[in-house]
N, C-alpha and C. Protein backbone atom coordinates (compact mmCIF):
# COMPACT_ATOMS: atom_id res chain seq x y z
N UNK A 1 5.03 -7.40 -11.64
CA UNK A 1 5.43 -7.86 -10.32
C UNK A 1 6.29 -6.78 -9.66
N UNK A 2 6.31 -6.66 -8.23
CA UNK A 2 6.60 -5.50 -7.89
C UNK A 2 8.25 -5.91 -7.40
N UNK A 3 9.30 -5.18 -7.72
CA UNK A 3 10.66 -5.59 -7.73
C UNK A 3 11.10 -6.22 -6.39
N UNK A 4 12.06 -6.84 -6.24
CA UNK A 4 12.66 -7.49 -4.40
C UNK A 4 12.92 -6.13 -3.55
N UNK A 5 13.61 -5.18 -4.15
CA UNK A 5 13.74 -4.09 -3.76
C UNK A 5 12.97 -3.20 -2.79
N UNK A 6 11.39 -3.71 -3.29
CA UNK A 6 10.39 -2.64 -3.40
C UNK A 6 9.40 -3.13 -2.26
N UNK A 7 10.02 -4.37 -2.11
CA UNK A 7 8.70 -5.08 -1.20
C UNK A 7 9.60 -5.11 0.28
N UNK A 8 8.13 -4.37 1.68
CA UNK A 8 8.78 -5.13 2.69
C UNK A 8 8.17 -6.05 3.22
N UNK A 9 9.14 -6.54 3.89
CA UNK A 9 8.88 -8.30 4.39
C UNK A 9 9.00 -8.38 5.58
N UNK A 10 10.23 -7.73 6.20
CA UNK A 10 10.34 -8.49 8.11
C UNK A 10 9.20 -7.91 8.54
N UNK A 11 9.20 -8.69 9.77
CA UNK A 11 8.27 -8.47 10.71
C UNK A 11 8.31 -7.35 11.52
N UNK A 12 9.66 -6.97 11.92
CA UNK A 12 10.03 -5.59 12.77
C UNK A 12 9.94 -4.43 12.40
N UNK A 13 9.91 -4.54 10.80
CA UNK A 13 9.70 -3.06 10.13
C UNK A 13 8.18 -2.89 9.71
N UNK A 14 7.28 -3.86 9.41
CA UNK A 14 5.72 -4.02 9.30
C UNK A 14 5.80 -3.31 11.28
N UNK A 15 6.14 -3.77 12.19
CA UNK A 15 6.04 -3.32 13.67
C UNK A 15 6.33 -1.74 13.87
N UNK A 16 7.39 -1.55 13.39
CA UNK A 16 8.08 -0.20 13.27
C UNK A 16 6.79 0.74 12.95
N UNK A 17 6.73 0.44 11.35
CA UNK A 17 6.02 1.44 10.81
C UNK A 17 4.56 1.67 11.70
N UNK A 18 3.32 0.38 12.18
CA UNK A 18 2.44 0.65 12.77
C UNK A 18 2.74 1.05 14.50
N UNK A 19 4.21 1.39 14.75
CA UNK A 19 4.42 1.90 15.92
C UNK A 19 4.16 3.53 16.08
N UNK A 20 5.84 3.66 15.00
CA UNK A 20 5.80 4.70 14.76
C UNK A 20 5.36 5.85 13.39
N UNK A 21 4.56 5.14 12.48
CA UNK A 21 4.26 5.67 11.19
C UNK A 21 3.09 6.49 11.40
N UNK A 22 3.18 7.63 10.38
CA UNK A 22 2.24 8.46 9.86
C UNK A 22 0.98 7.45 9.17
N UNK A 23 -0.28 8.05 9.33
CA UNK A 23 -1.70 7.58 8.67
C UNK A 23 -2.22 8.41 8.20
N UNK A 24 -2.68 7.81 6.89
CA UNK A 24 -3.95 8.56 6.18
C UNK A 24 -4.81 7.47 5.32
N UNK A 25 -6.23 7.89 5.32
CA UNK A 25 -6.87 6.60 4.90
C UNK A 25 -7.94 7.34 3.80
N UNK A 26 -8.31 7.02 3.29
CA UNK A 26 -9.86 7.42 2.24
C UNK A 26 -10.98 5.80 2.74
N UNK A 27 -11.98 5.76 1.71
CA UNK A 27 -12.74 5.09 2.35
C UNK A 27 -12.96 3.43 2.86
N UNK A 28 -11.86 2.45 1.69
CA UNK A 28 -12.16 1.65 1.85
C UNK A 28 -10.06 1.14 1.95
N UNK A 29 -8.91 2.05 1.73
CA UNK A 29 -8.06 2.06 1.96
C UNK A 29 -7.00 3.14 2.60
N UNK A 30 -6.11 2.47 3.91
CA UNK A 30 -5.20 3.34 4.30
C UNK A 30 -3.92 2.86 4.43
N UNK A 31 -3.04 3.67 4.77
CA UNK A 31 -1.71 3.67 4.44
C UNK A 31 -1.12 3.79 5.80
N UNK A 32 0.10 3.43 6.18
CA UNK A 32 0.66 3.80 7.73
C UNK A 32 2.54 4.13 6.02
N UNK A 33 3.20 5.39 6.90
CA UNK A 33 4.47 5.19 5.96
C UNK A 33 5.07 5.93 7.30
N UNK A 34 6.28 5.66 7.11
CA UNK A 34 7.83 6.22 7.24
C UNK A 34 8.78 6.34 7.12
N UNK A 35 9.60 7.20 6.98
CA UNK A 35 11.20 7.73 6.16
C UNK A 35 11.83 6.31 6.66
N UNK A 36 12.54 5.57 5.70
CA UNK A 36 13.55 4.68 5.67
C UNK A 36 14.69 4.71 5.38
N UNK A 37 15.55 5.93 5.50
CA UNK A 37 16.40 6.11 4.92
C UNK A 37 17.52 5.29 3.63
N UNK A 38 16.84 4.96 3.03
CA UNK A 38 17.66 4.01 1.70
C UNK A 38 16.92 5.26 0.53
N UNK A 39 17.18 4.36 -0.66
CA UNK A 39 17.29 5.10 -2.17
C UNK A 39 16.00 4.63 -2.80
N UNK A 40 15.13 4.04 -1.94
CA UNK A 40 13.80 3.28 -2.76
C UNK A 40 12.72 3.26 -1.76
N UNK A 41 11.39 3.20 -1.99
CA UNK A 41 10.81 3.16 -1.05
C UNK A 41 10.12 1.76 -1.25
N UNK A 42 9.95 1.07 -0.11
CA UNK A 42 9.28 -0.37 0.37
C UNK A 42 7.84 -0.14 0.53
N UNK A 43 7.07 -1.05 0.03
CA UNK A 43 5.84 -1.22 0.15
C UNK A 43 5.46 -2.96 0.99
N UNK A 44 4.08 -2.80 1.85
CA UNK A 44 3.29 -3.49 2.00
C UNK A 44 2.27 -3.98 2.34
N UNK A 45 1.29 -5.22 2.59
CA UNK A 45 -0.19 -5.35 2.03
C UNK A 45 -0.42 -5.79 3.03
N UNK A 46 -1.30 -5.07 3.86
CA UNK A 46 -2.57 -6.48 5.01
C UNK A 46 -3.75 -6.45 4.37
N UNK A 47 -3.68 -7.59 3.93
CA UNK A 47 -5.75 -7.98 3.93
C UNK A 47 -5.61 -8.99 4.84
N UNK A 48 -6.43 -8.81 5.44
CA UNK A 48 -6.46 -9.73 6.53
C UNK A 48 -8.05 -11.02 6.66
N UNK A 49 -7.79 -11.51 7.26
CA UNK A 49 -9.47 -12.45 7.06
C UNK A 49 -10.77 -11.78 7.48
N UNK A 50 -10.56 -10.48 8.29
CA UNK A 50 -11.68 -9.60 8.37
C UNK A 50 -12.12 -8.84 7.18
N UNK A 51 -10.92 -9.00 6.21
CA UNK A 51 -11.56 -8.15 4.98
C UNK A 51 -12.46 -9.43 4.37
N UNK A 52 -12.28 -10.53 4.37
CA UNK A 52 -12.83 -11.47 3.88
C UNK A 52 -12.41 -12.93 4.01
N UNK A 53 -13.26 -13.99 4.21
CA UNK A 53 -12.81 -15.46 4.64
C UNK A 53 -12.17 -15.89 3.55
N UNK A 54 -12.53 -15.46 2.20
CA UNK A 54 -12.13 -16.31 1.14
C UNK A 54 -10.48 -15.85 0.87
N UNK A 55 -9.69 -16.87 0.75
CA UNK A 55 -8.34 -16.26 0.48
C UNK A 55 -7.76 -15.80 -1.24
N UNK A 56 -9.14 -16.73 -1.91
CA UNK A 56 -9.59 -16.04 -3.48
C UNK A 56 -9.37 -14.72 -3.07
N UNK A 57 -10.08 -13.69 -2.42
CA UNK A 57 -10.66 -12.80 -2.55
C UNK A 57 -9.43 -11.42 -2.27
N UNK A 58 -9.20 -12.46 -0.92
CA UNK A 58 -8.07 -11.36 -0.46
C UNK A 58 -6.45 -11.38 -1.38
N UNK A 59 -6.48 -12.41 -1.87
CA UNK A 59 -5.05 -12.38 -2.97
C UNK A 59 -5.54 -11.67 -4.13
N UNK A 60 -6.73 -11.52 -4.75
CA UNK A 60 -7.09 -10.51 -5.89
C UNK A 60 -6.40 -9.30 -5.45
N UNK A 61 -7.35 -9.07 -4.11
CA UNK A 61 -7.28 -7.89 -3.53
C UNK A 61 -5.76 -6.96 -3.82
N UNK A 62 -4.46 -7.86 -3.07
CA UNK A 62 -3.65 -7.78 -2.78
C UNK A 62 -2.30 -7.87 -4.61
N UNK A 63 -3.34 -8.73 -5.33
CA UNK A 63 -2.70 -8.46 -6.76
C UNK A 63 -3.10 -7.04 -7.01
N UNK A 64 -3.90 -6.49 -7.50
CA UNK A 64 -4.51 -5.30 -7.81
C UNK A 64 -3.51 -4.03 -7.03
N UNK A 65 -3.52 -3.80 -5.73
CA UNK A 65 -2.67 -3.43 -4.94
C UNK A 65 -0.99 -3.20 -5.28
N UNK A 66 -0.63 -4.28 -5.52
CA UNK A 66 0.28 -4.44 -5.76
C UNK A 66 0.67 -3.79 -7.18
N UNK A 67 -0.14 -4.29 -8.48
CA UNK A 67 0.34 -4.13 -9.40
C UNK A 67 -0.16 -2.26 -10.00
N UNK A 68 -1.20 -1.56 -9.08
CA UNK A 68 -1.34 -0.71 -8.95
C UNK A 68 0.24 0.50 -8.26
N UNK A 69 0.81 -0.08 -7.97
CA UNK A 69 2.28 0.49 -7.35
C UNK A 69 3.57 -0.23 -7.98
N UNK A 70 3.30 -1.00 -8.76
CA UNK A 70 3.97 -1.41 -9.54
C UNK A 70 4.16 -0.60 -10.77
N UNK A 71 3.02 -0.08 -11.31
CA UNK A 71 2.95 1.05 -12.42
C UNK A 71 2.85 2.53 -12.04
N UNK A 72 3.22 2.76 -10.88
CA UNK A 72 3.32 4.19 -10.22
C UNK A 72 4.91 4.80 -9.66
N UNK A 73 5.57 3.28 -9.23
CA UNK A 73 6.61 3.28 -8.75
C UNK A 73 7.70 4.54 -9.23
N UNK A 74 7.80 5.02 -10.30
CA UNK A 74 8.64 6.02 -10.84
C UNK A 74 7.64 7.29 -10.35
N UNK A 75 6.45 7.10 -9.64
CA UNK A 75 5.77 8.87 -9.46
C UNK A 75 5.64 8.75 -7.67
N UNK A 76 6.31 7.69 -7.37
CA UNK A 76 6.57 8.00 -5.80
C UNK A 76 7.73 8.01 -5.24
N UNK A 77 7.54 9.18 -4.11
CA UNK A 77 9.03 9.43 -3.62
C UNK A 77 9.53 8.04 -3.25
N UNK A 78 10.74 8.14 -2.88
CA UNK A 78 11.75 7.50 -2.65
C UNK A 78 12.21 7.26 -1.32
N UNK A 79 12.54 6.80 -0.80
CA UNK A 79 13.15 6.80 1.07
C UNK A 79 11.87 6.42 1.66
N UNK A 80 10.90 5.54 1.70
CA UNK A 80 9.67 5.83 2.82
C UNK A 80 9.20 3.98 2.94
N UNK A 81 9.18 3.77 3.73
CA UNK A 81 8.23 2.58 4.03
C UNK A 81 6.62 2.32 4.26
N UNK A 82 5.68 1.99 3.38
CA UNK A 82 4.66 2.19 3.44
C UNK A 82 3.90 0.70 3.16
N UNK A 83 2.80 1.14 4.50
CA UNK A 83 1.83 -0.12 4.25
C UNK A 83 0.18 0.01 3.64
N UNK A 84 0.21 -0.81 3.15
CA UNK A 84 -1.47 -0.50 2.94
C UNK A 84 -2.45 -0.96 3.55
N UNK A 85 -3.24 -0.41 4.19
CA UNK A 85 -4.22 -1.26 5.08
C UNK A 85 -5.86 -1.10 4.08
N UNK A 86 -6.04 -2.08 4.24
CA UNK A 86 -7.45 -2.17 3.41
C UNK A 86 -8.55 -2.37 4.36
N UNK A 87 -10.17 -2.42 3.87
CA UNK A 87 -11.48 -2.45 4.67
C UNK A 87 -12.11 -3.21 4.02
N UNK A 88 -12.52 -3.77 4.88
CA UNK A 88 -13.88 -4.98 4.07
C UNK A 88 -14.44 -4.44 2.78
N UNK A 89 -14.59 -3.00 2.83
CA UNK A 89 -15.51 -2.51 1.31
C UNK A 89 -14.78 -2.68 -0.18
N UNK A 90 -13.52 -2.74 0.62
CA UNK A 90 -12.81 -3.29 -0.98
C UNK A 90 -12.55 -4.62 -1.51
N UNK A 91 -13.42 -5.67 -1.13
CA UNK A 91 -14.03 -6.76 -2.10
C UNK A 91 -14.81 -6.65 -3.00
N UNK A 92 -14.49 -6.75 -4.21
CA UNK A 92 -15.68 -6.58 -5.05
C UNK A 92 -15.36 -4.90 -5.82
N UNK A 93 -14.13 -4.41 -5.41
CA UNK A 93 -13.82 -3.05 -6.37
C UNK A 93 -13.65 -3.63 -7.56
N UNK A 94 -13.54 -2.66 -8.57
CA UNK A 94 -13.00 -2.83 -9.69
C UNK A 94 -11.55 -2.73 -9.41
N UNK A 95 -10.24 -3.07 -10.64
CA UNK A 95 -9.41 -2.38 -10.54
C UNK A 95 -9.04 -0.98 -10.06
N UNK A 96 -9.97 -0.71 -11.60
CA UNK A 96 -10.06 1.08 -11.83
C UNK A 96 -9.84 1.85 -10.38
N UNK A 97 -11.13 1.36 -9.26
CA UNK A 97 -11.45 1.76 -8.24
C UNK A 97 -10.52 1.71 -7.50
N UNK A 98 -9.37 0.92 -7.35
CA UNK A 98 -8.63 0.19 -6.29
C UNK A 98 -7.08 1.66 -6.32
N UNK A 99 -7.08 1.42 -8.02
CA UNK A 99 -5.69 2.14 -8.46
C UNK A 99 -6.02 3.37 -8.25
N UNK A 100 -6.96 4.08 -8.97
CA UNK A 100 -7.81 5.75 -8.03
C UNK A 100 -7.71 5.73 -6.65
N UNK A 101 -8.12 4.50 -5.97
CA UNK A 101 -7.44 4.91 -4.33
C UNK A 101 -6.15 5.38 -4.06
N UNK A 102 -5.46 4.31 -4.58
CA UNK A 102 -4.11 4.21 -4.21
C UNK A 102 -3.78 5.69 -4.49
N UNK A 103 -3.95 6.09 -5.70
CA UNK A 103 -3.39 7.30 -6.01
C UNK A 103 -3.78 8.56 -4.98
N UNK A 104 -4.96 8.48 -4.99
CA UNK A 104 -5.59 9.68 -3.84
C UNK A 104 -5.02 9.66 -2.07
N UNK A 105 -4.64 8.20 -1.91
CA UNK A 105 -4.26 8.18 -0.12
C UNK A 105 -2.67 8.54 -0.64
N UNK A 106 -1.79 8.25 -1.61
CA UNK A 106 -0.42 8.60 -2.08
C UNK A 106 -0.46 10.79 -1.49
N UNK A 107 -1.16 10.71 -2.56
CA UNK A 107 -1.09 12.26 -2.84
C UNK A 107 -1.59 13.06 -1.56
N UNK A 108 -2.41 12.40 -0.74
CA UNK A 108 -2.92 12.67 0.48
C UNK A 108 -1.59 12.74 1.86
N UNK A 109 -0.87 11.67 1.40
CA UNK A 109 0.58 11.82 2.55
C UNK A 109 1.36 12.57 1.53
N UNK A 110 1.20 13.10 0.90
CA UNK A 110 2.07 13.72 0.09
C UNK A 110 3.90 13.00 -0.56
N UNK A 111 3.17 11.59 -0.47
CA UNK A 111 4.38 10.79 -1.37
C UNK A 111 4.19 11.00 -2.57
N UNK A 112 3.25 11.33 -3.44
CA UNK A 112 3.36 11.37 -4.71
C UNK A 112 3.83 12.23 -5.47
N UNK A 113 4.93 11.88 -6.41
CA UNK A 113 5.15 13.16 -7.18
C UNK A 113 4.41 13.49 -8.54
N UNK A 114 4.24 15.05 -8.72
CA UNK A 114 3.68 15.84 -9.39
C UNK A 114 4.69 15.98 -10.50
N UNK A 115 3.89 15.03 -11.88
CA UNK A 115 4.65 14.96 -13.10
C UNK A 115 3.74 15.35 -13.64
């Protein structure tokens, strides 16, 4: 589970970031982030009902996601607020598939650190 710390929640900073945040996407996931100045960086998830009607589908989605940055958390910078935006094509990934994203759109904004 991903720490209280780690997760964002208001509504103004989900606003913030798709105001003013940086994007980068690969094929079936993208990211909006920006510097937050604190000691941790915040994460969070839209699947939305365009990715899919079933809410089965989209809470997998959004477990996977989650627990994919849950086990990365020590190889990403620190200070940044980041969301994940997903695409209909990622119903039906594997894990495997989901956590290889994550990692590639990370390293792509260049949040990820090189251990």
């Amino acid at each position: 589970m991903l720490p209280q710390k780690n997760r964002l929640i208001k509504e103004k900073d989900f606003n913030r970031i798709h105001k003013f945040g940086n994007f980068t996407g690969e094929n079936f996931l993208a990211i909006k982030f920006q510097r937050n100045n604190l000691e941790v960086s915040r994460f969070g998830f839209l699947v939305g009902t365009k990715i899919s009607k079933k809410a089965v589908e989209r809470n997998l989605v959004k477990r996977r996601l989650r627990e994919s940055i849950h086990l990365k958390l020590n190889n990403i910078k620190p200070g940044y607020d980041i969301i994940f935006l997903t695409k209909p094509e990622i119903v039906g990934k594997s894990y495997e598939k989901i956590d290889k994203a994550v990692e590639n759109v990370l390293r792509k904004a260049i949040l990820f650190l090189k251990r």
